[in-house]
N, C-alpha and C. Protein backbone atom coordinates (compact mmCIF):
# COMPACT_ATOMS: atom_id res chain seq x y z
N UNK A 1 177.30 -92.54 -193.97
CA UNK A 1 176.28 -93.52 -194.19
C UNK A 1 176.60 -94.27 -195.49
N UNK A 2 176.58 -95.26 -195.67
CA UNK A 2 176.97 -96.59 -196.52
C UNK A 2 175.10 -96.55 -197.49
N UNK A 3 175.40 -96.64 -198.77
CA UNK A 3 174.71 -97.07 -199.49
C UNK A 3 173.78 -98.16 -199.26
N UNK A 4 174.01 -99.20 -198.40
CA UNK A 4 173.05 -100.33 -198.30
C UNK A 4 172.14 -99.60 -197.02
N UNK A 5 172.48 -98.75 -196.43
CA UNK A 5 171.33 -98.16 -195.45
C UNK A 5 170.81 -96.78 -195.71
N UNK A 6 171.21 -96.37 -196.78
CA UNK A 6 170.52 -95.23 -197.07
C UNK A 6 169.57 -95.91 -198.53
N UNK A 7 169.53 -97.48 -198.44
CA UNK A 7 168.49 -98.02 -199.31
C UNK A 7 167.74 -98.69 -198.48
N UNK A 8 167.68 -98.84 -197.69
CA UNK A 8 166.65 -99.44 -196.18
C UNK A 8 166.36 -98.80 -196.03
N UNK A 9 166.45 -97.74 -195.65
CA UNK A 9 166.42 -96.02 -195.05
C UNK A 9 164.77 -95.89 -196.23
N UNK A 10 165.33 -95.78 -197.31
CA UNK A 10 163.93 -95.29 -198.75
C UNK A 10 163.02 -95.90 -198.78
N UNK A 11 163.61 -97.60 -198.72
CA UNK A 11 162.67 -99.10 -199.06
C UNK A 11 161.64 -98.49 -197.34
N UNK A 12 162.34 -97.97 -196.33
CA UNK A 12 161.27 -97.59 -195.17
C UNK A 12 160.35 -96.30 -195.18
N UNK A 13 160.85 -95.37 -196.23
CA UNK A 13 159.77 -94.24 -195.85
C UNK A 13 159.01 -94.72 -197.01
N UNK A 14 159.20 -95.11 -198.27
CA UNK A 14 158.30 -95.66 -199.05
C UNK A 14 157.20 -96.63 -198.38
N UNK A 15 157.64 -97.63 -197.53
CA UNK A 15 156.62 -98.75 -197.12
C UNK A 15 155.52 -97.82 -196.23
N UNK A 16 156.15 -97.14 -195.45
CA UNK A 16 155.55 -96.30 -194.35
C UNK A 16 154.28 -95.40 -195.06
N UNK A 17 155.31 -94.76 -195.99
CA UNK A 17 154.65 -93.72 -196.96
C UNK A 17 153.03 -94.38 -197.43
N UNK A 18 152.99 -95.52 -198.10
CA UNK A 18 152.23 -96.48 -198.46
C UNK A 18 151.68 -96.90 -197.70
N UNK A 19 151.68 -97.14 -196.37
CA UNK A 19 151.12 -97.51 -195.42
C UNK A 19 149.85 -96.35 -194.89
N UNK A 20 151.05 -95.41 -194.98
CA UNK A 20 150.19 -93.99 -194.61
C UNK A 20 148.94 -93.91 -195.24
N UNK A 21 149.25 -94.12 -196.73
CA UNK A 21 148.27 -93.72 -197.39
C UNK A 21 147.19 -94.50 -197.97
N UNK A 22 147.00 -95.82 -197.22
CA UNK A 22 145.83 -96.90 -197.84
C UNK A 22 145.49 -96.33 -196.29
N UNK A 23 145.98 -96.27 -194.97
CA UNK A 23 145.06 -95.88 -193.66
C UNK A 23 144.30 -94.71 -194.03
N UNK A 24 144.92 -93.78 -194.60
CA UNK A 24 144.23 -92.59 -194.93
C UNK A 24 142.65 -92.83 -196.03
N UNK A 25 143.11 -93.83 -197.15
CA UNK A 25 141.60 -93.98 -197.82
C UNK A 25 140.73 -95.00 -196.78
N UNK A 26 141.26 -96.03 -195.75
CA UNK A 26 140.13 -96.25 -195.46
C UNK A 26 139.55 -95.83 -194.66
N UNK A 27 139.97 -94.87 -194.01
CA UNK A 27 139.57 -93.47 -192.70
C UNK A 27 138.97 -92.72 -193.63
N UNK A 28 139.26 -92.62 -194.49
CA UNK A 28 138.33 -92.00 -195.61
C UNK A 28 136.45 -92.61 -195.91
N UNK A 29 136.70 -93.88 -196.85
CA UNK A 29 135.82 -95.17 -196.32
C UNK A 29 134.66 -94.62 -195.63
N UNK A 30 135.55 -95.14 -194.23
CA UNK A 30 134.63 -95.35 -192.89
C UNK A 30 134.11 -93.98 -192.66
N UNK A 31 134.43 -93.00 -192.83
CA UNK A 31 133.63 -91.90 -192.86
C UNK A 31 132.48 -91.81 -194.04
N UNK A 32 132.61 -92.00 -195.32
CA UNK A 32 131.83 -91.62 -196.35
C UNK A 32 130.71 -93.10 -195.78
N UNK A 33 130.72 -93.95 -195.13
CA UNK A 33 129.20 -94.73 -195.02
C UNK A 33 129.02 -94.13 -193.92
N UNK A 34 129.83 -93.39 -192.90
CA UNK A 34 128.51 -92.48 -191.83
C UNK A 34 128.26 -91.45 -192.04
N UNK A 35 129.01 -91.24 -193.18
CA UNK A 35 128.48 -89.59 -193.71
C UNK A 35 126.56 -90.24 -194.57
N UNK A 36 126.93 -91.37 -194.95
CA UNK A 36 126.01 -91.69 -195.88
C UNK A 36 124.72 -91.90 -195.16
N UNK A 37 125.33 -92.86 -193.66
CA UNK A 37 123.96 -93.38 -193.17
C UNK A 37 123.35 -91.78 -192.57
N UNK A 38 124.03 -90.99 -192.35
CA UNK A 38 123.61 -90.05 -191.45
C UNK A 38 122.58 -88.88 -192.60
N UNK A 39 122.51 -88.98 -193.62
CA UNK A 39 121.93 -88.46 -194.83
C UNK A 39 120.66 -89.35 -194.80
N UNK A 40 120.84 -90.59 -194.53
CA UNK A 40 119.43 -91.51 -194.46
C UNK A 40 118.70 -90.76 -193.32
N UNK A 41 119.76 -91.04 -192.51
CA UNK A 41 118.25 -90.86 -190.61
C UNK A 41 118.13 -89.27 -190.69
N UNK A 42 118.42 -88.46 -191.68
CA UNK A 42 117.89 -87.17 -191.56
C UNK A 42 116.45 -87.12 -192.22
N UNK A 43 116.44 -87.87 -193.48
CA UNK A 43 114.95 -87.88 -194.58
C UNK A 43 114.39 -89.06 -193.52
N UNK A 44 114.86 -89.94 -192.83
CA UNK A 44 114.04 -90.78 -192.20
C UNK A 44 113.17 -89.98 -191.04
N UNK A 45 114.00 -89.31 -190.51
CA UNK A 45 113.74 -88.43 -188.94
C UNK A 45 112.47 -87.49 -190.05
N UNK A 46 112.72 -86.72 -190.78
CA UNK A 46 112.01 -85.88 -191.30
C UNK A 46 110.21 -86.42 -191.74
N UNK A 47 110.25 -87.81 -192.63
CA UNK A 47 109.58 -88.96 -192.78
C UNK A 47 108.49 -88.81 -191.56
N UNK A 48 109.50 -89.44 -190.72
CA UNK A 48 109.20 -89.95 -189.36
C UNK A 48 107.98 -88.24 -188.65
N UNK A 49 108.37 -87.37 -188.69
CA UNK A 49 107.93 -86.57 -188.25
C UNK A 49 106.49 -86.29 -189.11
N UNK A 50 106.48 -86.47 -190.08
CA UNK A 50 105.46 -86.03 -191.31
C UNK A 50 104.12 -87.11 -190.79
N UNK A 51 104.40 -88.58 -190.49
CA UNK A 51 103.16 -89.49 -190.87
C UNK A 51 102.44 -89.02 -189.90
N UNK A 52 102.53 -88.57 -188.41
CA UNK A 52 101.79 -88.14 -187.63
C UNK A 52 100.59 -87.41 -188.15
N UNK A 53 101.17 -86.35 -188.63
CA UNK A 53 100.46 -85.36 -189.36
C UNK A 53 99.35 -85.89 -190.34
N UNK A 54 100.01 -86.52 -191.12
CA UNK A 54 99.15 -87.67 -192.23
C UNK A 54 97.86 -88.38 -191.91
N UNK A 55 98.32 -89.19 -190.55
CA UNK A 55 97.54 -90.14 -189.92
C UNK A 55 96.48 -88.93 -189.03
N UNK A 56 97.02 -88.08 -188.40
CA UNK A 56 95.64 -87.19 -188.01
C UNK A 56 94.82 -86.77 -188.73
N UNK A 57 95.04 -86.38 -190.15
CA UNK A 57 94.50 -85.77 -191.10
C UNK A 57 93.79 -87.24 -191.62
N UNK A 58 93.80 -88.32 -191.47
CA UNK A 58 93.30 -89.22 -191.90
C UNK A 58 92.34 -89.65 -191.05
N UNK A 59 92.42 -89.47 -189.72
CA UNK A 59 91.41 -89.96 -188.83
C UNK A 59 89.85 -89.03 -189.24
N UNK A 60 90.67 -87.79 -189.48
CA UNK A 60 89.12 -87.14 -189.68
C UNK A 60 88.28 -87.61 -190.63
N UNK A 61 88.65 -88.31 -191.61
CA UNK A 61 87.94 -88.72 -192.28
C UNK A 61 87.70 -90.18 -192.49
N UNK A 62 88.55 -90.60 -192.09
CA UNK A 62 88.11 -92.24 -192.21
C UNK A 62 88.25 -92.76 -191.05
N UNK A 63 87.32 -92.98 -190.71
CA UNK A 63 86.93 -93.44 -188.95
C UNK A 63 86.56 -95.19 -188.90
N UNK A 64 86.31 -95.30 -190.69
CA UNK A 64 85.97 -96.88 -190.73
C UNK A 64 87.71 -97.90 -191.07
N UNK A 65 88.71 -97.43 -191.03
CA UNK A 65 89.83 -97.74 -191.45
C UNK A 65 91.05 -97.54 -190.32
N UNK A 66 90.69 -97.38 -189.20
CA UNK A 66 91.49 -97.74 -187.79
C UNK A 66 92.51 -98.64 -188.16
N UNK A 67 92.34 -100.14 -188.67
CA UNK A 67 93.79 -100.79 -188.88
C UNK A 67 94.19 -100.48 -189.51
N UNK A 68 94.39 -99.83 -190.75
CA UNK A 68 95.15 -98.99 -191.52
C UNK A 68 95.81 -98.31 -190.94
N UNK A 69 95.64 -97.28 -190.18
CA UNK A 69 96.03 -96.11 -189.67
C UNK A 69 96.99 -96.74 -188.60
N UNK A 70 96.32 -97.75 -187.45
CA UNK A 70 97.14 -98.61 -186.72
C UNK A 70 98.10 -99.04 -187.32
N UNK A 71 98.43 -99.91 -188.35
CA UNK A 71 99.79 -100.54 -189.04
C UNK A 71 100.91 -99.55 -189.42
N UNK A 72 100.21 -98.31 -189.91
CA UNK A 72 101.01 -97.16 -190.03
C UNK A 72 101.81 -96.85 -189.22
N UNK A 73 101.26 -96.53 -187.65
CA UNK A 73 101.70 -96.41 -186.82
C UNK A 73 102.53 -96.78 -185.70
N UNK A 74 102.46 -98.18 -186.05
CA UNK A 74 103.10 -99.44 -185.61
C UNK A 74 104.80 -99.73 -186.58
N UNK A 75 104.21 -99.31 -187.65
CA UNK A 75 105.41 -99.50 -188.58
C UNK A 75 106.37 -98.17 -187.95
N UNK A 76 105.81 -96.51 -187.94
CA UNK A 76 107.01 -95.82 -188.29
C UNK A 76 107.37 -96.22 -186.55
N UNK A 77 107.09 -96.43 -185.40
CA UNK A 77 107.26 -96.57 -184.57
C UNK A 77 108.65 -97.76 -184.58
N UNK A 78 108.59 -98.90 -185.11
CA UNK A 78 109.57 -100.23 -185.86
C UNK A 78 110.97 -99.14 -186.35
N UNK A 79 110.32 -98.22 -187.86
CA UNK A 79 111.77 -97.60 -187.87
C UNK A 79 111.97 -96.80 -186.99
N UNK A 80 111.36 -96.34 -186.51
CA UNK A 80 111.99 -94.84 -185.47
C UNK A 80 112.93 -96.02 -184.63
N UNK A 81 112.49 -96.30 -183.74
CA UNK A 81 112.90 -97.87 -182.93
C UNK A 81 114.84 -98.26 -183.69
N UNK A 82 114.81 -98.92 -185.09
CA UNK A 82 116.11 -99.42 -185.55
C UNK A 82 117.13 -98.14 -186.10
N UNK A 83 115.96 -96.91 -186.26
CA UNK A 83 116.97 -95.73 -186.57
C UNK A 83 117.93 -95.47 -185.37
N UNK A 84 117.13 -95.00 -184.24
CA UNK A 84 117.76 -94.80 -183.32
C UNK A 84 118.91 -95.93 -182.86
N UNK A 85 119.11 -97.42 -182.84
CA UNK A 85 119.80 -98.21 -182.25
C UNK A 85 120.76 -98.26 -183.57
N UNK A 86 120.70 -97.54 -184.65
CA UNK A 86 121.17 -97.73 -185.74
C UNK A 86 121.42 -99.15 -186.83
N UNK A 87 120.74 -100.09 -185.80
CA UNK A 87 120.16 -101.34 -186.65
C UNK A 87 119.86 -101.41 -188.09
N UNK A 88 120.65 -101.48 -188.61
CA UNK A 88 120.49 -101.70 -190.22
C UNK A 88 119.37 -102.73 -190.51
N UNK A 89 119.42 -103.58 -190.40
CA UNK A 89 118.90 -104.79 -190.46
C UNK A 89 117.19 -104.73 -190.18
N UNK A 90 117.53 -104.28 -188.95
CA UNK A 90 115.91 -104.38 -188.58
C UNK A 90 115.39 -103.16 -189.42
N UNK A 91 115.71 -102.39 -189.58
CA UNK A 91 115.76 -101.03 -189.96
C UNK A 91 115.20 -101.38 -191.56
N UNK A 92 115.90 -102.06 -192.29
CA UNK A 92 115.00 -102.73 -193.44
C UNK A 92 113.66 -102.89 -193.64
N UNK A 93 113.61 -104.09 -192.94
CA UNK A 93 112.57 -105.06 -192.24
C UNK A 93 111.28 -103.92 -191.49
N UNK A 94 111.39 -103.12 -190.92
CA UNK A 94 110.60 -102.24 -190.70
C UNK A 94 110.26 -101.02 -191.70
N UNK A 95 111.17 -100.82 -192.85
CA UNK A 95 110.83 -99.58 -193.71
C UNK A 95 110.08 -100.51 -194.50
N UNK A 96 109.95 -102.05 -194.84
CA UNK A 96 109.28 -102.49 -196.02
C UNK A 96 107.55 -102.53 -194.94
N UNK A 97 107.64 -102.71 -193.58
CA UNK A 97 106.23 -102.98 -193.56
C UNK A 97 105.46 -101.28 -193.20
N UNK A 98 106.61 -100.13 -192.82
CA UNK A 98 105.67 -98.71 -193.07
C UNK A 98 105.58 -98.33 -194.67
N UNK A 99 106.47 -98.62 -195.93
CA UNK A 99 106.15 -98.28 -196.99
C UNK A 99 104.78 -99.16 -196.99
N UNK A 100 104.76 -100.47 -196.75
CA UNK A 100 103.31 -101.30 -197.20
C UNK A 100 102.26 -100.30 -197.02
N UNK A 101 102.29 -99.95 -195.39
CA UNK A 101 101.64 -99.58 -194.78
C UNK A 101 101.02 -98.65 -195.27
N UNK A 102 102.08 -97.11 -195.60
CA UNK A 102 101.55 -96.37 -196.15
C UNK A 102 101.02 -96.17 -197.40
N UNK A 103 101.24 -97.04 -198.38
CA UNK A 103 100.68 -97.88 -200.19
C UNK A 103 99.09 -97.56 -199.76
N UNK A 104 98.74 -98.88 -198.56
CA UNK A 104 97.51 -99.05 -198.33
C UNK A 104 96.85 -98.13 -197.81
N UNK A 105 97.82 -96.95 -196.75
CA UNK A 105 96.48 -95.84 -196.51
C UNK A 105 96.20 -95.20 -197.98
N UNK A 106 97.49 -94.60 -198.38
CA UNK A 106 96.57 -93.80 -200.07
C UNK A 106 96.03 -94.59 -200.72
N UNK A 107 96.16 -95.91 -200.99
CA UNK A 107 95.23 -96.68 -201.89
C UNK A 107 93.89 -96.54 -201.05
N UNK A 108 93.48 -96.80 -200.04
CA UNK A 108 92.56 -96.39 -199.07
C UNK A 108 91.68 -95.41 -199.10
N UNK A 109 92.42 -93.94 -199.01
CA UNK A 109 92.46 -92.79 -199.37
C UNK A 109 91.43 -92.68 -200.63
N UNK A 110 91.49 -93.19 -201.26
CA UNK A 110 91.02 -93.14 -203.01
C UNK A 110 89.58 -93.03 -202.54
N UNK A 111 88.80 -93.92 -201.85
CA UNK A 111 87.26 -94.14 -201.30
C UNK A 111 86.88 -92.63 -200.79
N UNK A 112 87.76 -92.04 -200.26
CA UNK A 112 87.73 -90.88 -199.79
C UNK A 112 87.91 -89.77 -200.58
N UNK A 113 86.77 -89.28 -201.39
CA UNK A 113 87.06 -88.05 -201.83
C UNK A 113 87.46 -86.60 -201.25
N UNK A 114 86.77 -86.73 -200.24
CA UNK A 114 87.11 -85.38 -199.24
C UNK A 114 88.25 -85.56 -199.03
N UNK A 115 89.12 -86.08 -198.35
CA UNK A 115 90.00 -86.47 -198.12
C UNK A 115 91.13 -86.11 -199.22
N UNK A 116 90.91 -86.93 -200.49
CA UNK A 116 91.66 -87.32 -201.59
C UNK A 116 92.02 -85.60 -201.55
N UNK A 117 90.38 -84.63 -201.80
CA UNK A 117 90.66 -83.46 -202.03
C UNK A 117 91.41 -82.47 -200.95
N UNK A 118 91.47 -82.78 -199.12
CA UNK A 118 92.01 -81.62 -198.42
C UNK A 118 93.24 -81.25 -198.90
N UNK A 119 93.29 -80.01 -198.73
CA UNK A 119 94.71 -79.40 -199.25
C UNK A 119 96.17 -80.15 -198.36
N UNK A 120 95.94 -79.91 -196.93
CA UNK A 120 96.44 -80.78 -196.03
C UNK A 120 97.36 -82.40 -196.67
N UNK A 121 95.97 -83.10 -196.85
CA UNK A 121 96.42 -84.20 -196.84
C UNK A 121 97.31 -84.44 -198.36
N UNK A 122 96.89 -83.55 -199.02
CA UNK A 122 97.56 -84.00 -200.43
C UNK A 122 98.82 -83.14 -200.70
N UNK A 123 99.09 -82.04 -199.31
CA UNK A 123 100.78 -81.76 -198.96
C UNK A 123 101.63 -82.73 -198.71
N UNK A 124 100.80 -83.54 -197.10
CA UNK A 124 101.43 -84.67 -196.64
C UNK A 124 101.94 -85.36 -197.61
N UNK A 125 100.64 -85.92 -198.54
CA UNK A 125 101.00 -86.98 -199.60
C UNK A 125 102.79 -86.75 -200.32
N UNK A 126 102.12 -85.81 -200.98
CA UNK A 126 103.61 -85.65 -201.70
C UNK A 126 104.78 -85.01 -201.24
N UNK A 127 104.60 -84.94 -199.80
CA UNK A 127 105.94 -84.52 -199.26
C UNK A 127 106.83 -85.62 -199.11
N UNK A 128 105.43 -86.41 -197.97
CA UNK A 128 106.31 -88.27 -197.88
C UNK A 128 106.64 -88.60 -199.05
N UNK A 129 105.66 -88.65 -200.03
CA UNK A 129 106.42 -89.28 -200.95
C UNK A 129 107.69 -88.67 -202.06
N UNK A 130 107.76 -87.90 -201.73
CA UNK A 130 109.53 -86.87 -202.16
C UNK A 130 110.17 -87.52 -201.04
N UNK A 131 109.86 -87.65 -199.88
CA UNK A 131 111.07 -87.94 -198.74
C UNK A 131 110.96 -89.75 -199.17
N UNK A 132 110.33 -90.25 -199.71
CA UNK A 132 110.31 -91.82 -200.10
C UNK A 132 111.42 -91.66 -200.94
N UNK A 133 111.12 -90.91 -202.17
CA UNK A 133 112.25 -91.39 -203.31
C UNK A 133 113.67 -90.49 -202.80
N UNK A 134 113.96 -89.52 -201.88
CA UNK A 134 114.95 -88.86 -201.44
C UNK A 134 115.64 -90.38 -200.63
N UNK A 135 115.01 -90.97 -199.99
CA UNK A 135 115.19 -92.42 -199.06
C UNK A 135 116.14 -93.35 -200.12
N UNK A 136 115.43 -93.39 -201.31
CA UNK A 136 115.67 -94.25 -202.22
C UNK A 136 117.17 -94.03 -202.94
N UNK A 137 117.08 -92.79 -203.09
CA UNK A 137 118.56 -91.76 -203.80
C UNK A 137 119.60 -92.32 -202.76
N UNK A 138 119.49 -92.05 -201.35
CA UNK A 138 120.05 -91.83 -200.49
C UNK A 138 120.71 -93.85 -199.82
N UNK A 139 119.60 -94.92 -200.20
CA UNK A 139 120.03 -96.00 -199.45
C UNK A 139 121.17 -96.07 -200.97
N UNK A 140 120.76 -96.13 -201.82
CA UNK A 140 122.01 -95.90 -203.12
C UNK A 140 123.03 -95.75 -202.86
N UNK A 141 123.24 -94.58 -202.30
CA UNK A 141 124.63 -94.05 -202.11
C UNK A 141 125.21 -94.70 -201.17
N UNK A 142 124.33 -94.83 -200.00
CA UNK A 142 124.54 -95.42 -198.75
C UNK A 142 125.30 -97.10 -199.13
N UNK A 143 124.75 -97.57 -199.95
CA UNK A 143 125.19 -98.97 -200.22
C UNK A 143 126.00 -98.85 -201.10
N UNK A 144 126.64 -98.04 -201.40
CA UNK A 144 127.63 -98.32 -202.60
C UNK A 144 128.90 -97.62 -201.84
N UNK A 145 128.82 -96.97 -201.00
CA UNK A 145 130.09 -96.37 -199.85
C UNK A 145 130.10 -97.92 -199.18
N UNK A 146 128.92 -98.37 -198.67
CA UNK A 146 129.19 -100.03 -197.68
C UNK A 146 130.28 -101.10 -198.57
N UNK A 147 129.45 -100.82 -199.87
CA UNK A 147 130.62 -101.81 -200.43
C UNK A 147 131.60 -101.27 -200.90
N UNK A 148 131.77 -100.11 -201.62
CA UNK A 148 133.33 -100.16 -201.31
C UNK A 148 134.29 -99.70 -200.10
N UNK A 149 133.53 -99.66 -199.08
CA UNK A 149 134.26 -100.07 -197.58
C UNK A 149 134.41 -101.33 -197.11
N UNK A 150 133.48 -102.17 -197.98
CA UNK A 150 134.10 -103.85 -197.54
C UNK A 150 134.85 -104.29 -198.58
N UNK A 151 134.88 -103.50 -199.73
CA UNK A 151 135.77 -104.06 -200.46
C UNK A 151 136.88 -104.01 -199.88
N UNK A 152 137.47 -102.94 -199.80
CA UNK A 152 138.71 -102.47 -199.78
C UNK A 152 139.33 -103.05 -198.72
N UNK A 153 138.24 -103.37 -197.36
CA UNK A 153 138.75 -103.74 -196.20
C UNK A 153 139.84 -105.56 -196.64
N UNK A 154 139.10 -106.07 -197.82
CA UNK A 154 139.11 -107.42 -197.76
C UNK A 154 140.24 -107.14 -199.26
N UNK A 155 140.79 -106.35 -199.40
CA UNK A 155 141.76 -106.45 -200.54
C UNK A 155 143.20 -105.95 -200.25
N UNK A 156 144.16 -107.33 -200.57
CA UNK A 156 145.89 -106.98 -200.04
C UNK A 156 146.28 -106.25 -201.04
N UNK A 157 146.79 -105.02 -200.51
CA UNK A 157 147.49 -105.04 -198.79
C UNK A 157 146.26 -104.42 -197.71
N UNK A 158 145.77 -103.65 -198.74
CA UNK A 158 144.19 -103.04 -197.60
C UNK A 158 143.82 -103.91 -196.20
N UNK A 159 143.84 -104.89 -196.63
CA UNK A 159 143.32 -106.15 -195.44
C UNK A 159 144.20 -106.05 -194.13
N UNK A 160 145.47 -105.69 -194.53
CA UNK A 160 146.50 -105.46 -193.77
C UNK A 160 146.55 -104.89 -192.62
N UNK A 161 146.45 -103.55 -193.27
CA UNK A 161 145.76 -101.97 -192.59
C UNK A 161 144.67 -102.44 -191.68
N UNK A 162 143.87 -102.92 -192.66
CA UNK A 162 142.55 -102.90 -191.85
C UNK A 162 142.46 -103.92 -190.83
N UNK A 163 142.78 -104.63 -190.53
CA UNK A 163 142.97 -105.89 -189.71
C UNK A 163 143.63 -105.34 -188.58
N UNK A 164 144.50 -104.56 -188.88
CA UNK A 164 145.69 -103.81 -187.85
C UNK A 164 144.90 -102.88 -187.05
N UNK A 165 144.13 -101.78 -187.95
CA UNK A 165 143.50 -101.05 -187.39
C UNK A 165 142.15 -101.10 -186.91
N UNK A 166 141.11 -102.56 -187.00
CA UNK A 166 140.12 -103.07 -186.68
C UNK A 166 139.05 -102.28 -187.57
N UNK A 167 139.26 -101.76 -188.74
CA UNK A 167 138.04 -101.68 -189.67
C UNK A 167 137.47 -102.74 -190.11
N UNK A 168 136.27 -102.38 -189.68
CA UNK A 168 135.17 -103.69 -190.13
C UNK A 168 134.33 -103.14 -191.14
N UNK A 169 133.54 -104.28 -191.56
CA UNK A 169 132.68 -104.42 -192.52
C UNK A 169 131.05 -103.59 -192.18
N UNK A 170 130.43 -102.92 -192.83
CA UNK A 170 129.04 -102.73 -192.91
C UNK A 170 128.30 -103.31 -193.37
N UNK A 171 127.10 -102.94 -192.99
CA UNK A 171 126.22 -104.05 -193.70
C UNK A 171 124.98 -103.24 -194.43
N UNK A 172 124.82 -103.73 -195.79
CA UNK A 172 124.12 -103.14 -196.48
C UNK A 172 123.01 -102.80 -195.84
N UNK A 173 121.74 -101.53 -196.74
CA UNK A 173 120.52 -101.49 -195.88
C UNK A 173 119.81 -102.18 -197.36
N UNK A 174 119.12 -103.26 -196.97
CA UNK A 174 118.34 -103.67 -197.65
C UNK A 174 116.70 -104.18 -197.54
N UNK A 175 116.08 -104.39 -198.17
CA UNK A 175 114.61 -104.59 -197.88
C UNK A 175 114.32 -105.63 -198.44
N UNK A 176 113.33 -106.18 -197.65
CA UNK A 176 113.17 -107.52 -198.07
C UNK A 176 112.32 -107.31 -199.57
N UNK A 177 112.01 -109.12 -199.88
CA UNK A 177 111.56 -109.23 -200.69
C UNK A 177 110.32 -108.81 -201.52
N UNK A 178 109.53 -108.97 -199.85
CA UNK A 178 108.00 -107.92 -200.24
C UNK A 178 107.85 -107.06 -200.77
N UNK A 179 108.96 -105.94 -200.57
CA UNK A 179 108.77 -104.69 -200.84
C UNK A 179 109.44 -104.57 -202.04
N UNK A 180 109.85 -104.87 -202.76
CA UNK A 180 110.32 -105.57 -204.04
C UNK A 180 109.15 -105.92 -204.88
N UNK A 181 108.00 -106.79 -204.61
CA UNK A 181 107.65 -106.61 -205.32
C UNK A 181 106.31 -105.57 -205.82
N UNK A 182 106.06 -106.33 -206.88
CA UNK A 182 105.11 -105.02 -207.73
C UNK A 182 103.37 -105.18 -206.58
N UNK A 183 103.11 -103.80 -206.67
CA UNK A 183 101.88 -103.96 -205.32
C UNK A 183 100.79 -104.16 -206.05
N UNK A 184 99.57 -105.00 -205.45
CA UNK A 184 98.47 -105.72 -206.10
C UNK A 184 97.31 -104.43 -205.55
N UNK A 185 97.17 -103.29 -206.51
CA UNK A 185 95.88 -102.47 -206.32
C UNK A 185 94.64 -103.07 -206.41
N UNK A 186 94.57 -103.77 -206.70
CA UNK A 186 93.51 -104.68 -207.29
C UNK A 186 92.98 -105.16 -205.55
N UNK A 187 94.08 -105.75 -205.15
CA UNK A 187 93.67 -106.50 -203.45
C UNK A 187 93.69 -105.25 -202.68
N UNK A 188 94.16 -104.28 -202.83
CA UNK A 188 94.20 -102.95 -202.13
C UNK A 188 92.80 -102.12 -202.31
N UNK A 189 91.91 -102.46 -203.37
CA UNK A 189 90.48 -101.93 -203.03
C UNK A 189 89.52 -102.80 -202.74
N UNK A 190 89.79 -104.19 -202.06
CA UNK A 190 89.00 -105.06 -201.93
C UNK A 190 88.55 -105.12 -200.89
């Protein structure tokens, strides 16, 4: 073997080598955002299972507050709905109108002393709301694996790979603007 092909020969397991190993981080990537989303729809599923409970424990006592309880219900029904189709998007768009939702039953709640006081309901309370800020920890992570899985997809030579091997882009989970902002207690006991 001649020197000029046992340097083709290197210049090829090197390229290969390199090749190997940007497929390998973004197979990497694409796992850590379904490792991520799949950490969401577990506190969501869990969530999801809890308001039932909530909302029964609420009927007993507030019998004058039906649309409340209705919007609640309507909402986790929205996420259960984009969890399952794994709809990011809608999946947003529906967690900002069951968080509303649920703001306004405990702000609600407040009129209700019995209530405020069952042991029951003030488990529920702070379970959902541990599985709220666990949600919150969790879209974090979730969006910061999305972007640097679109980064990488869209950076040469990465683009390369990825183009070759049809890795695509995710899409953040985000919430709209509403839920963003700061909530008006004030219109919430009116």
């Amino acid at each position: 073997m001649d020197l000029g092909t046992i340097i083709f020969l290197v210049v090829v397991a090197i390229v290969l080598g390199y090749g190997i190993l940007l497929y390998n981080a973004l197979v990497t990537l694409k796992h850590n955002v379904s490792k991520a989303w799949s950490n969401i729809d577990v506190l969501l599923k869990q969530r999801h299972d809890e308001i039932p409970k909530l909302v029964e424990i609420c009927k007993q006592y507030m019998a004058y507050e039906k649309d409340t309880l209705e919007r609640v219900i309507a909402a986790r029904a929205a996420v259960s709905a984009a969890r399952e189709r794994g709809d990011v998007g809608r999946l947003g768009a529906a967690e900002t109108q069951l968080r509303s939702g649920l703001g306004n039953l405990f702000a609600v709640a407040e009129a209700y002393p019995d209530l405020k006081a069952d042991k029951n309901f003030k488990h529920l309370q702070d379970r959902i709301s541990a599985l709220e800020d666990a949600i919150a920890d969790r879209r974090e992570y979730y969006n910061d694996s999305v972007n640097l899985n679109n980064t990488r997809i869209e950076q040469f030579p990465d683009v390369l790979i990825a183009r070759w091997f049809n890795f695509g882009a995710r899409d953040l989970l985000e919430f709209s603007a509403e839920e963003k902002k700061d909530v008006d207690l004030k219109a919430l006991f009116n």
